[in-house]
PDB file of N, CA and C in Angstrom:
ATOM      1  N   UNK A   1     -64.105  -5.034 -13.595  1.00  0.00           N
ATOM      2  CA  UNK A   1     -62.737  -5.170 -14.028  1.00  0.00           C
ATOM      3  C   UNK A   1     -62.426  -4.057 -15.021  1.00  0.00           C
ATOM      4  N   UNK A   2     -61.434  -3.304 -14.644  1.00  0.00           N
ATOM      5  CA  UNK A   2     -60.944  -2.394 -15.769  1.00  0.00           C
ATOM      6  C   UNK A   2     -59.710  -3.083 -16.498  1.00  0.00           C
ATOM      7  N   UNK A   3     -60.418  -2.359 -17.663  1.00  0.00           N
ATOM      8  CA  UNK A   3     -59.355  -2.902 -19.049  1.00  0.00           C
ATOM      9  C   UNK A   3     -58.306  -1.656 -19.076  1.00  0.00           C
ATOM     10  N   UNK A   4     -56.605  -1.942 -19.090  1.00  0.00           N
ATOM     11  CA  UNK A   4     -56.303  -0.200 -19.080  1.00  0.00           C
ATOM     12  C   UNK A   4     -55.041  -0.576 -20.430  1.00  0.00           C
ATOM     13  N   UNK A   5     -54.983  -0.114 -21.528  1.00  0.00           N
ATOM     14  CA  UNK A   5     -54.075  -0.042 -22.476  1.00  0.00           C
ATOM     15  C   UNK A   5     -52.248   0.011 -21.953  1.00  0.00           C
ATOM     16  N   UNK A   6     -51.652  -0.803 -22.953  1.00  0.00           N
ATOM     17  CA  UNK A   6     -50.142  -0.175 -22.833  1.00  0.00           C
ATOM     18  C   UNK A   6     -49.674   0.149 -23.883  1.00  0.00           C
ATOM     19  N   UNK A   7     -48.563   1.360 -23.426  1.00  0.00           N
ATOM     20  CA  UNK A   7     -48.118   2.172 -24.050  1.00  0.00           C
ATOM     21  C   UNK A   7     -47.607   1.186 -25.647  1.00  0.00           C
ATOM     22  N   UNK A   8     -47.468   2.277 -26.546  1.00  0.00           N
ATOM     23  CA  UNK A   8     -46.487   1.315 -28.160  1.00  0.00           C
ATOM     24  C   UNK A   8     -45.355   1.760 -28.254  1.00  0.00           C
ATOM     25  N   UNK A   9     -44.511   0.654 -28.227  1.00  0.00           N
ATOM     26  CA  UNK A   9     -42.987   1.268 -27.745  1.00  0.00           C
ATOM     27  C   UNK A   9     -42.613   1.821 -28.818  1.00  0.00           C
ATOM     28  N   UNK A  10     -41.484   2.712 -29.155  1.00  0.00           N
ATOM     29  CA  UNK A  10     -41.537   3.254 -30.441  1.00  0.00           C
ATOM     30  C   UNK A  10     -39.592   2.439 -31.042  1.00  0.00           C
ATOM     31  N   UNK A  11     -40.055   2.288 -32.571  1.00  0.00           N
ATOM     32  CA  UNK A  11     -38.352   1.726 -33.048  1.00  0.00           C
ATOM     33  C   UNK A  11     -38.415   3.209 -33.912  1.00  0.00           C
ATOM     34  N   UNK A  12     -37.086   3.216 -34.373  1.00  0.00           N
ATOM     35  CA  UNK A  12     -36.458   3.930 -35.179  1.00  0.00           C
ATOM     36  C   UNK A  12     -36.395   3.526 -36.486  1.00  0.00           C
ATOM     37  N   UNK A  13     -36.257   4.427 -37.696  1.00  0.00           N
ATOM     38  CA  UNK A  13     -36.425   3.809 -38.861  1.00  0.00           C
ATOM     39  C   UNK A  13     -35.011   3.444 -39.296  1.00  0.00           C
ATOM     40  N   UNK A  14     -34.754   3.234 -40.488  1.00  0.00           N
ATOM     41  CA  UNK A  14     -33.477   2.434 -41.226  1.00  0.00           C
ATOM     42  C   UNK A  14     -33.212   3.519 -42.191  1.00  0.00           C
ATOM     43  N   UNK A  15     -32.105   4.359 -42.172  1.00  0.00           N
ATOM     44  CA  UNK A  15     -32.063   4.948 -43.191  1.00  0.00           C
ATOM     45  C   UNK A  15     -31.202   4.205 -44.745  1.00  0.00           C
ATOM     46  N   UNK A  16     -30.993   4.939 -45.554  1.00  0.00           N
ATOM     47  CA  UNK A  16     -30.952   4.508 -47.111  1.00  0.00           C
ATOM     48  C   UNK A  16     -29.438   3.530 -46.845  1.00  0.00           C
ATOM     49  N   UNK A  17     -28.530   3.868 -45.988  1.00  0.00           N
ATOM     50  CA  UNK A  17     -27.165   3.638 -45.468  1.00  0.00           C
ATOM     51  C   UNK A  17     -27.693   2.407 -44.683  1.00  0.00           C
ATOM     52  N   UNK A  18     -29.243   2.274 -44.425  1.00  0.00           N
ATOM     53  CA  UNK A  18     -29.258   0.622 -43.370  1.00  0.00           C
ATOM     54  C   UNK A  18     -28.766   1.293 -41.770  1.00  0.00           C
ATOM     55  N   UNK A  19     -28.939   2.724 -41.413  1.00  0.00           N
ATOM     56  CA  UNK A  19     -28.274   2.812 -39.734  1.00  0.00           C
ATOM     57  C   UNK A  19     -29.484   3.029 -39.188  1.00  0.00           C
ATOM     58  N   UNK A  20     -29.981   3.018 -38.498  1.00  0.00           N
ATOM     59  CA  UNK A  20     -31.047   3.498 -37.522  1.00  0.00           C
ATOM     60  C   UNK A  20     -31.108   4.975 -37.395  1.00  0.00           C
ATOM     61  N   UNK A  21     -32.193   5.076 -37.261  1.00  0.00           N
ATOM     62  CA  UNK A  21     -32.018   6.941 -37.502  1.00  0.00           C
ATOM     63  C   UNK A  21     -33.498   7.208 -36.622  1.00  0.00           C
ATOM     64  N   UNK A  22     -33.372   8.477 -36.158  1.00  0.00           N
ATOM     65  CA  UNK A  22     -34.923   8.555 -35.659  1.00  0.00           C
ATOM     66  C   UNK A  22     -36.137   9.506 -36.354  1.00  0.00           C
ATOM     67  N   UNK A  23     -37.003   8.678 -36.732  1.00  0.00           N
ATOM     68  CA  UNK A  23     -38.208   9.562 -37.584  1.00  0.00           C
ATOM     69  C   UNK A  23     -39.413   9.597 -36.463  1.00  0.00           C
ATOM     70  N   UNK A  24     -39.190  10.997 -36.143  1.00  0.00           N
ATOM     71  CA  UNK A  24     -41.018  11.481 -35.383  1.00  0.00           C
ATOM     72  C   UNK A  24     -42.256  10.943 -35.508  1.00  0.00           C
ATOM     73  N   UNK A  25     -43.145  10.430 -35.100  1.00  0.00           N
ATOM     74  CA  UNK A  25     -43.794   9.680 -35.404  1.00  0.00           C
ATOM     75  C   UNK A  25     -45.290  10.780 -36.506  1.00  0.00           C
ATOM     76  N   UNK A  26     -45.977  10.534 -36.637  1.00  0.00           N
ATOM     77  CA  UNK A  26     -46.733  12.151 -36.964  1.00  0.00           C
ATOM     78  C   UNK A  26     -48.091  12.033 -35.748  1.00  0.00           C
ATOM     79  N   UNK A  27     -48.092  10.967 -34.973  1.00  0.00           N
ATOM     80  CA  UNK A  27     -49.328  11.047 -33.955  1.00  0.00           C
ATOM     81  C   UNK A  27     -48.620  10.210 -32.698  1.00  0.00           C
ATOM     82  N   UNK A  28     -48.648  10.328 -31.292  1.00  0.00           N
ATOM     83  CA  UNK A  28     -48.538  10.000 -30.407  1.00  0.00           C
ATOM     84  C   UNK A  28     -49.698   9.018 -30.037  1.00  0.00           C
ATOM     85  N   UNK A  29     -50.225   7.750 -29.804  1.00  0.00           N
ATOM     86  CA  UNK A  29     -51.588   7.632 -29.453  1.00  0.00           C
ATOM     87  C   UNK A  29     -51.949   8.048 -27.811  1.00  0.00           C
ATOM     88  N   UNK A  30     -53.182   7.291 -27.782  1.00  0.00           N
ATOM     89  CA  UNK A  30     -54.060   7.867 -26.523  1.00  0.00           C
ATOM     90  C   UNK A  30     -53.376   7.195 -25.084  1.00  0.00           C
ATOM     91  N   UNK A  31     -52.300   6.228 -25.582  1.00  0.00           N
ATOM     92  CA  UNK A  31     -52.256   5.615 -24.298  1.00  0.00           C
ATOM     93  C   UNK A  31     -50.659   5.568 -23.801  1.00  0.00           C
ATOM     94  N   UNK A  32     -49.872   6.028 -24.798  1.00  0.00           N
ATOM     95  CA  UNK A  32     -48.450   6.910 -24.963  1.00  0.00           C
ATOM     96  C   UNK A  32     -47.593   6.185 -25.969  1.00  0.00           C
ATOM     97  N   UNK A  33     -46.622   6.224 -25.669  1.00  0.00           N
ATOM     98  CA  UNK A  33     -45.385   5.979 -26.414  1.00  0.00           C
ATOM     99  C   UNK A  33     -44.158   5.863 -25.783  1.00  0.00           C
ATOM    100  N   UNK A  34     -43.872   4.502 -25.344  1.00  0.00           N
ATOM    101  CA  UNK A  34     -42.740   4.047 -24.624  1.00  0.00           C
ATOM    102  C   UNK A  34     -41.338   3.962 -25.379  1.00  0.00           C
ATOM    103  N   UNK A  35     -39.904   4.392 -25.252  1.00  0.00           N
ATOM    104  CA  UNK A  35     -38.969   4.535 -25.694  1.00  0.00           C
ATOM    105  C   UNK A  35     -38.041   3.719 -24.977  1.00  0.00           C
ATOM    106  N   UNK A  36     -37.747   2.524 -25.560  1.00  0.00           N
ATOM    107  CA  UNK A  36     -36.588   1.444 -25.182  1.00  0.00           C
ATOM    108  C   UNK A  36     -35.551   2.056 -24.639  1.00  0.00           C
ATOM    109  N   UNK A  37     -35.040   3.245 -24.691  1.00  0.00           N
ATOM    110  CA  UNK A  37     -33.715   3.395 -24.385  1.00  0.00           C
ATOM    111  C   UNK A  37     -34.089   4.012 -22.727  1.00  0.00           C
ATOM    112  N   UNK A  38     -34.993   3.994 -22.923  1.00  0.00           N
ATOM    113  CA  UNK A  38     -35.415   4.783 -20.632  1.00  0.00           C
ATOM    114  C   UNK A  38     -37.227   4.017 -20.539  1.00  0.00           C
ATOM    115  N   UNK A  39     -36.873   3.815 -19.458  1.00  0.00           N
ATOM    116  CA  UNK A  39     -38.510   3.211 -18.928  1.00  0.00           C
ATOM    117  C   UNK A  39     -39.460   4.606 -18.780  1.00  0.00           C
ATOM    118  N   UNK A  40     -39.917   4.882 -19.292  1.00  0.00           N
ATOM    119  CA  UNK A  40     -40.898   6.433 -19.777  1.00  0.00           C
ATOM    120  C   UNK A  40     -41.454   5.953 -20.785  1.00  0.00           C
ATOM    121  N   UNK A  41     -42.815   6.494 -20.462  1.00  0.00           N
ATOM    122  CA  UNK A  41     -43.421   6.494 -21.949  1.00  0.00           C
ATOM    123  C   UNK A  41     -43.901   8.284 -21.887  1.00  0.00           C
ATOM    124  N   UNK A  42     -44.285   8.303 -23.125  1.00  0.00           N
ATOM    125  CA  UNK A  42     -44.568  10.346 -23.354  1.00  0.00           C
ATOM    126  C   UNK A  42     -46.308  10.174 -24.102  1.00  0.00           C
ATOM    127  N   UNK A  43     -46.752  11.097 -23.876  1.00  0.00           N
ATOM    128  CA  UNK A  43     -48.539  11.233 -23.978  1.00  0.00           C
ATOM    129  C   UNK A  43     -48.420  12.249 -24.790  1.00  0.00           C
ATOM    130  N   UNK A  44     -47.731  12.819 -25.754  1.00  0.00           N
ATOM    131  CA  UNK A  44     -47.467  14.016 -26.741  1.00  0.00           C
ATOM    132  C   UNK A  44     -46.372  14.129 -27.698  1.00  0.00           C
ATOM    133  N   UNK A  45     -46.939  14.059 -29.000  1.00  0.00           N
ATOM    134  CA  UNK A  45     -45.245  14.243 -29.608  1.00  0.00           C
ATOM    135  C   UNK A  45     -44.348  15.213 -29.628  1.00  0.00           C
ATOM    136  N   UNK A  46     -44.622  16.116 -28.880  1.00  0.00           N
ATOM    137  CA  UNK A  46     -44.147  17.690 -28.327  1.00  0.00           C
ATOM    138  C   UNK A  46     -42.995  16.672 -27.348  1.00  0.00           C
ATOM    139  N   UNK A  47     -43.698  16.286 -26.551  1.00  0.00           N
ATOM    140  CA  UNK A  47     -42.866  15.523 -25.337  1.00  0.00           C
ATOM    141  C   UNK A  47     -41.617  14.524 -26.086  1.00  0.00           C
ATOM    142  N   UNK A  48     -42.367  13.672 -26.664  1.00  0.00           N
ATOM    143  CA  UNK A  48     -41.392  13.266 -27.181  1.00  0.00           C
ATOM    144  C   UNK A  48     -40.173  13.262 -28.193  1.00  0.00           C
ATOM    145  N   UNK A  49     -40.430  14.360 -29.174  1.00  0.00           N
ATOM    146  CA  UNK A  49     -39.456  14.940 -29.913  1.00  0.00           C
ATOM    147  C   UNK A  49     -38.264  15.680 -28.562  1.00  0.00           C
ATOM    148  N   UNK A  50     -38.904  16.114 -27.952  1.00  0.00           N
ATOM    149  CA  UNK A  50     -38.003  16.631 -26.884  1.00  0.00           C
ATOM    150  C   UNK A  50     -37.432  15.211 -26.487  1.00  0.00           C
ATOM    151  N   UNK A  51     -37.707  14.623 -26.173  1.00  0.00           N
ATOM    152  CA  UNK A  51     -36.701  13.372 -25.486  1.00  0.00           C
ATOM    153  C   UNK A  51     -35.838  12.742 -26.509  1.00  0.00           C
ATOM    154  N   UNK A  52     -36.287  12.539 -27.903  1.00  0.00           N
ATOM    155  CA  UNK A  52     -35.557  12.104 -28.567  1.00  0.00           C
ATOM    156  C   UNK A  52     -33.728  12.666 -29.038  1.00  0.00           C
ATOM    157  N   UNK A  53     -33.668  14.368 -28.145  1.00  0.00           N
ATOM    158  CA  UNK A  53     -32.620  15.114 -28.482  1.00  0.00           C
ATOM    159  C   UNK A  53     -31.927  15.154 -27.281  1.00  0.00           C
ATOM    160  N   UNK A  54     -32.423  13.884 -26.681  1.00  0.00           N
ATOM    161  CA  UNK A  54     -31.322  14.174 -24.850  1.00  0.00           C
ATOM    162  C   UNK A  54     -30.304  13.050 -25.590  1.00  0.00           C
ATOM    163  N   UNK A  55     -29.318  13.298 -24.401  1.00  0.00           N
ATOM    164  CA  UNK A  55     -28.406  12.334 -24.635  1.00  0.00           C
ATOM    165  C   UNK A  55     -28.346  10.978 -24.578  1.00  0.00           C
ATOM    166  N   UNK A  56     -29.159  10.645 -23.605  1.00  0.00           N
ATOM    167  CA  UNK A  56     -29.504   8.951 -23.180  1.00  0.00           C
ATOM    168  C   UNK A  56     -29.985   8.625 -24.437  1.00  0.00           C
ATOM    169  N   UNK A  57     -30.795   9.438 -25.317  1.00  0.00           N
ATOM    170  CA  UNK A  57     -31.338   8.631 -26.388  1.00  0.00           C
ATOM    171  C   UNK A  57     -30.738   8.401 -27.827  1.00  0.00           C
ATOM    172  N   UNK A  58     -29.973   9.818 -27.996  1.00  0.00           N
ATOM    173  CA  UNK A  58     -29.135   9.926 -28.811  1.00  0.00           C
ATOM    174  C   UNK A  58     -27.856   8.268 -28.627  1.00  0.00           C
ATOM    175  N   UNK A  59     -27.328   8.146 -27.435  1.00  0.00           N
ATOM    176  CA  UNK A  59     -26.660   6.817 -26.988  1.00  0.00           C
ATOM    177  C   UNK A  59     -26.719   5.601 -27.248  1.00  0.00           C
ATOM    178  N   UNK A  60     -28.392   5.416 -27.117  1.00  0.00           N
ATOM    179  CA  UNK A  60     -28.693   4.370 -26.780  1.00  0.00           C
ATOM    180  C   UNK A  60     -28.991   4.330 -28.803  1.00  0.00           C
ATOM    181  N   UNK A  61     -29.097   4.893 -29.698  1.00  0.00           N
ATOM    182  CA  UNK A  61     -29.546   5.050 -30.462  1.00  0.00           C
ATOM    183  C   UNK A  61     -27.936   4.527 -31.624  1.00  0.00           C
ATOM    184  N   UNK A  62     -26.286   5.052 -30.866  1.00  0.00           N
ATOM    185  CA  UNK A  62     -25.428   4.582 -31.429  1.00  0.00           C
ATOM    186  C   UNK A  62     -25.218   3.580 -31.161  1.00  0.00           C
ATOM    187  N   UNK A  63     -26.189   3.342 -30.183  1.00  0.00           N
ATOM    188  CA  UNK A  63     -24.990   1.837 -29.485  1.00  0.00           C
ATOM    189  C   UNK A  63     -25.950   0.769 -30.422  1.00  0.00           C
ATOM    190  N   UNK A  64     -27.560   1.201 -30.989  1.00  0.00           N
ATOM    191  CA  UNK A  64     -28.162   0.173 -31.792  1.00  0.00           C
ATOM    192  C   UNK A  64     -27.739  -0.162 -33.132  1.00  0.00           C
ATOM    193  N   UNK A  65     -26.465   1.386 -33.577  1.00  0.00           N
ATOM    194  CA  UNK A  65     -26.533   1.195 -35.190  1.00  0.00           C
ATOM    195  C   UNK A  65     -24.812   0.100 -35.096  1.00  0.00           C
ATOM    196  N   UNK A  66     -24.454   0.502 -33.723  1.00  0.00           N
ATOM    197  CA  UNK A  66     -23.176  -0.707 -33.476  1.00  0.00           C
ATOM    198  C   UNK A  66     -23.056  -1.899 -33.126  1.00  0.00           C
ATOM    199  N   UNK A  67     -24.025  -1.955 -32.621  1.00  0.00           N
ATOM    200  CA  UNK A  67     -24.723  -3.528 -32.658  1.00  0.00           C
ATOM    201  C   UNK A  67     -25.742  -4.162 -33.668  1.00  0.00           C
ATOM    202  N   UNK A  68     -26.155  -3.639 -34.727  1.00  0.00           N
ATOM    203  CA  UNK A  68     -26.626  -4.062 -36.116  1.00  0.00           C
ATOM    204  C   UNK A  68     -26.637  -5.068 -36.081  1.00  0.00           C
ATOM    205  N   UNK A  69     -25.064  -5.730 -36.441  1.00  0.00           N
ATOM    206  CA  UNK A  69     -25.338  -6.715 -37.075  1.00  0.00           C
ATOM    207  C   UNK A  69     -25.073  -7.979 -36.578  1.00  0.00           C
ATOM    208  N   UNK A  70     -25.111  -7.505 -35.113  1.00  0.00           N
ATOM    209  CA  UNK A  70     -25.843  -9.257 -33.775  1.00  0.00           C
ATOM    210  C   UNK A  70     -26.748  -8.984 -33.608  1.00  0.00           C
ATOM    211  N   UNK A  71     -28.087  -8.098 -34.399  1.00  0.00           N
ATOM    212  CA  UNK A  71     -29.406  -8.234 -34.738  1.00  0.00           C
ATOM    213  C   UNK A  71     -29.761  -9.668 -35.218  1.00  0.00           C
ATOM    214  N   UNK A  72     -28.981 -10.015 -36.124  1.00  0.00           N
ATOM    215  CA  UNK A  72     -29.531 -11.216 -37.551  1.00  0.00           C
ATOM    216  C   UNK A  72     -29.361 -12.145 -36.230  1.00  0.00           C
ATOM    217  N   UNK A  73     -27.832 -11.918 -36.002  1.00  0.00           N
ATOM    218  CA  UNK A  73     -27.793 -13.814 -34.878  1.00  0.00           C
ATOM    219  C   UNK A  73     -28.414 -14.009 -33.434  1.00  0.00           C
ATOM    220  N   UNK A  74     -28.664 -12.687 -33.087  1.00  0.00           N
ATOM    221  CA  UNK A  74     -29.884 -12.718 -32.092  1.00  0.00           C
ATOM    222  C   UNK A  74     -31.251 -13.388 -32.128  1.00  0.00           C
ATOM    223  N   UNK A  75     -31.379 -12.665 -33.760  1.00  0.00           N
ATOM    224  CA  UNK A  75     -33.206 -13.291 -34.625  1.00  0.00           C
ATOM    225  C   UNK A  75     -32.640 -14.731 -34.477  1.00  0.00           C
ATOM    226  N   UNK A  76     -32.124 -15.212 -34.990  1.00  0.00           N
ATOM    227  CA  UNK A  76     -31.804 -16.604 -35.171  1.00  0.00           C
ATOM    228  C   UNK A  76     -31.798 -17.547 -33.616  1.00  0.00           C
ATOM    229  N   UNK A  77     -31.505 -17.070 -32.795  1.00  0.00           N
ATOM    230  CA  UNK A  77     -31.257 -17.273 -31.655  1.00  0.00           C
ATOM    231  C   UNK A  77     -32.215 -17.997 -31.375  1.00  0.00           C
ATOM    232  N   UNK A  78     -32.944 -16.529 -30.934  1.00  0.00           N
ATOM    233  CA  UNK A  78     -34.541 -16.900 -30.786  1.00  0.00           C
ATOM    234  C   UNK A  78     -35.478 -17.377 -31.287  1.00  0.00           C
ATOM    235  N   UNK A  79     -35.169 -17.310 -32.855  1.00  0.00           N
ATOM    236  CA  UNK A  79     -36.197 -18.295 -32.881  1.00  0.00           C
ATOM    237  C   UNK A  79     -36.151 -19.902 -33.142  1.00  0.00           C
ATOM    238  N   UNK A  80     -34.448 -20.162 -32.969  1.00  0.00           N
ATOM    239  CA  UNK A  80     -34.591 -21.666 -32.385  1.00  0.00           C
ATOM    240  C   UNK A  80     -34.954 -21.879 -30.682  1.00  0.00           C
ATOM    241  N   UNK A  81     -34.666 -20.873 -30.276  1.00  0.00           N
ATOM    242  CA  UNK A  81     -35.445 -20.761 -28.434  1.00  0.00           C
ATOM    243  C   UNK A  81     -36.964 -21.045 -28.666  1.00  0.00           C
ATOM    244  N   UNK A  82     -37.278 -20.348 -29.435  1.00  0.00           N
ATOM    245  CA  UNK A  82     -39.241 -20.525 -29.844  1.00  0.00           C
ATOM    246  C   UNK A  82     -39.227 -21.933 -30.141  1.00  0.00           C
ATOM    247  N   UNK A  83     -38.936 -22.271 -30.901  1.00  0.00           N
ATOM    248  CA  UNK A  83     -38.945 -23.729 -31.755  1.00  0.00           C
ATOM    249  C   UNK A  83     -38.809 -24.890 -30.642  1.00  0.00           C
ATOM    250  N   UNK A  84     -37.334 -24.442 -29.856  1.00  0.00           N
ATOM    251  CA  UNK A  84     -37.516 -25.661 -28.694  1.00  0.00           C
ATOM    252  C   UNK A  84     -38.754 -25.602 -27.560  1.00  0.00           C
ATOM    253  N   UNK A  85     -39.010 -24.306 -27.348  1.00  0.00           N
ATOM    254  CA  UNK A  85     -40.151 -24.375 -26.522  1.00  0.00           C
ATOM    255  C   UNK A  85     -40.775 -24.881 -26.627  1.00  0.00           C
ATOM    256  N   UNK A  86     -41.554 -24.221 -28.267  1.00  0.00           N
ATOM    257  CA  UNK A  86     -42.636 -24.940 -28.391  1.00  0.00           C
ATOM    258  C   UNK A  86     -42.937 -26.184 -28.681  1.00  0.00           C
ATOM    259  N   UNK A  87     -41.767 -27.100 -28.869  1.00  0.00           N
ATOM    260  CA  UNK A  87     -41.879 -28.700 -28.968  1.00  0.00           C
ATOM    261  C   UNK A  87     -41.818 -29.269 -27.577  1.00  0.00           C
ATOM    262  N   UNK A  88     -40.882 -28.414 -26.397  1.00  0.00           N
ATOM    263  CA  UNK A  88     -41.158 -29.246 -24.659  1.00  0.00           C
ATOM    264  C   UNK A  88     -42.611 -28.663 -24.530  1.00  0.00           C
ATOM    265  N   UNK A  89     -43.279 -27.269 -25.345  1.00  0.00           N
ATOM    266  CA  UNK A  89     -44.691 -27.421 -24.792  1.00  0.00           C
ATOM    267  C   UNK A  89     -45.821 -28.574 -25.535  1.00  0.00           C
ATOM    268  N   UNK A  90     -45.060 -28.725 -26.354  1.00  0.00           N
ATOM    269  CA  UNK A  90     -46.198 -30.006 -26.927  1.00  0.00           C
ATOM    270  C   UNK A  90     -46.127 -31.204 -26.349  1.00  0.00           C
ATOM    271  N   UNK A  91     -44.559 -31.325 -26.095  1.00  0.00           N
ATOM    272  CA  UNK A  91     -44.297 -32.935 -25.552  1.00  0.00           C
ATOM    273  C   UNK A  91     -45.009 -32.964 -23.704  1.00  0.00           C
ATOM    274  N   UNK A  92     -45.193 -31.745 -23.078  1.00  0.00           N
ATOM    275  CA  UNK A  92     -45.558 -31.390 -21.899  1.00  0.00           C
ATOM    276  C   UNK A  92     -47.346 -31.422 -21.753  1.00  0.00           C
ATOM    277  N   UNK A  93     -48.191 -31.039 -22.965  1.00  0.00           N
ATOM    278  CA  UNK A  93     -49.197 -31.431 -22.935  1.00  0.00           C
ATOM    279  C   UNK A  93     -49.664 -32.830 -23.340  1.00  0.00           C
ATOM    280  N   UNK A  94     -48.777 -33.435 -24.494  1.00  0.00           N
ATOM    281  CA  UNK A  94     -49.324 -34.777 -24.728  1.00  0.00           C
ATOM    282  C   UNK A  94     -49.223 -35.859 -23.142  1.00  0.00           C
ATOM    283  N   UNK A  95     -47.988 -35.443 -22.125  1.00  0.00           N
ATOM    284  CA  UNK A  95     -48.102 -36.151 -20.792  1.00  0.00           C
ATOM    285  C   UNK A  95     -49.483 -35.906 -20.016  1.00  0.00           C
ATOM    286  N   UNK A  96     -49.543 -34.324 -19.853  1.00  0.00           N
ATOM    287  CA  UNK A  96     -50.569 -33.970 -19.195  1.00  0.00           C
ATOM    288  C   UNK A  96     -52.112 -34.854 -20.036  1.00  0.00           C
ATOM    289  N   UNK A  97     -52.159 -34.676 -21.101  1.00  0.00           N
ATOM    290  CA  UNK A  97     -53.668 -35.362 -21.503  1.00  0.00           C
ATOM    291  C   UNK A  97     -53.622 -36.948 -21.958  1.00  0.00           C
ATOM    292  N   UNK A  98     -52.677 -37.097 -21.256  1.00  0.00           N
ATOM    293  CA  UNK A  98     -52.152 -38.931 -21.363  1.00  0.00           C
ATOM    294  C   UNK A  98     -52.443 -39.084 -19.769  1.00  0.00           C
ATOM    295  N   UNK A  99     -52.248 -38.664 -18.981  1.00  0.00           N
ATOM    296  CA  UNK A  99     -53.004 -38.651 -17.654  1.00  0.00           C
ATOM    297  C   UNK A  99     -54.432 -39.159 -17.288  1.00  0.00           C
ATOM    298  N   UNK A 100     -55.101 -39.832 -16.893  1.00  0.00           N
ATOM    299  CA  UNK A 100     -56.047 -40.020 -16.579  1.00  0.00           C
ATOM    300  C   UNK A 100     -56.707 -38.506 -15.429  1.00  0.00           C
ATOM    301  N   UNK A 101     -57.517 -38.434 -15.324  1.00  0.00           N
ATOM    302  CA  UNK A 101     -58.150 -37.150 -14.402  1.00  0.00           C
ATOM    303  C   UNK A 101     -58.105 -37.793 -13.438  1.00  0.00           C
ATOM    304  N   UNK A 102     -58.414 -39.208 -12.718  1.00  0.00           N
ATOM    305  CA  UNK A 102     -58.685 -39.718 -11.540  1.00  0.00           C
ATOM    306  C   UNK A 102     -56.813 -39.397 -10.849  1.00  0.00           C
ATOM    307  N   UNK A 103     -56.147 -39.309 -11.875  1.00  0.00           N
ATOM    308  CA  UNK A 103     -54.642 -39.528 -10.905  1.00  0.00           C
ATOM    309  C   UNK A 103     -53.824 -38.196 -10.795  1.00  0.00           C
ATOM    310  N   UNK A 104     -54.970 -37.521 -11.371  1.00  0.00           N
ATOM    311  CA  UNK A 104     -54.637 -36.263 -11.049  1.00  0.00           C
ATOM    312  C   UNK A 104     -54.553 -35.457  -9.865  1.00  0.00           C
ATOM    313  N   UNK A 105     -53.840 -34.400  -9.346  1.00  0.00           N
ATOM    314  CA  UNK A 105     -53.854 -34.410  -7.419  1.00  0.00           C
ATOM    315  C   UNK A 105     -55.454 -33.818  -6.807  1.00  0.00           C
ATOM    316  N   UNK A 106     -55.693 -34.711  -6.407  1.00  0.00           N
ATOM    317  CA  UNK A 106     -57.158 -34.877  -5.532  1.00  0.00           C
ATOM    318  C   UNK A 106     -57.263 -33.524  -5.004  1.00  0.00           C
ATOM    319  N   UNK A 107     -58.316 -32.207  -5.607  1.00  0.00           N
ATOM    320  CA  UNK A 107     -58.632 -31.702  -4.231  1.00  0.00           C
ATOM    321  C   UNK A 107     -59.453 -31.430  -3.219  1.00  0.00           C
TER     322      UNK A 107
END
């Protein structure tokens, strides 16, 4: 069985103003660097400083500092989505190990 790494997607930092801004990373690792705004990842920060000055990224980069602030009610979102999960996954195992094994499906 091969074990094969995935890429670390890269965020943008926050500048002093709170906007998203993009800071170079100072190392690319061994297994790349995936960029949210295009399905690519880059194996060099040569490569990727170059991508960071196309337009798709520059875009995708205003459209994050304009959507800011349905960041917070997004977080919130989700993590009452987590919260309900994880209580139908508890209430879903206490059935399952309230089960007897004999009535379990025969195979």
């Amino acid at each position: 069985m091969d074990i094969s790494l995935s890429p670390d997607t890269y965020t943008p930092g926050i500048s002093e103003e709170g906007n998203y801004i993009d800071i170079l990373p100072s190392f690319v690792p061994e297994c790349g660097l995936k960029c949210p705004c295009f399905e690519r990842y880059y194996t060099s920060r040569e490569k990727f400083a170059q991508h960071i000055k196309c337009k798709r990224h520059d875009t995708w980069l205003q459209q994050l500092n304009l959507e800011k602030k349905n960041y917070f009610k997004k977080c919130m979102e989700l993590e009452q989505t987590v919260k309900q999960q994880r209580l139908l996954i508890a209430e879903l195992d206490k059935k399952v190990n309230a089960v007897p094994i004999e009535n379990l499906i025969d195979l």
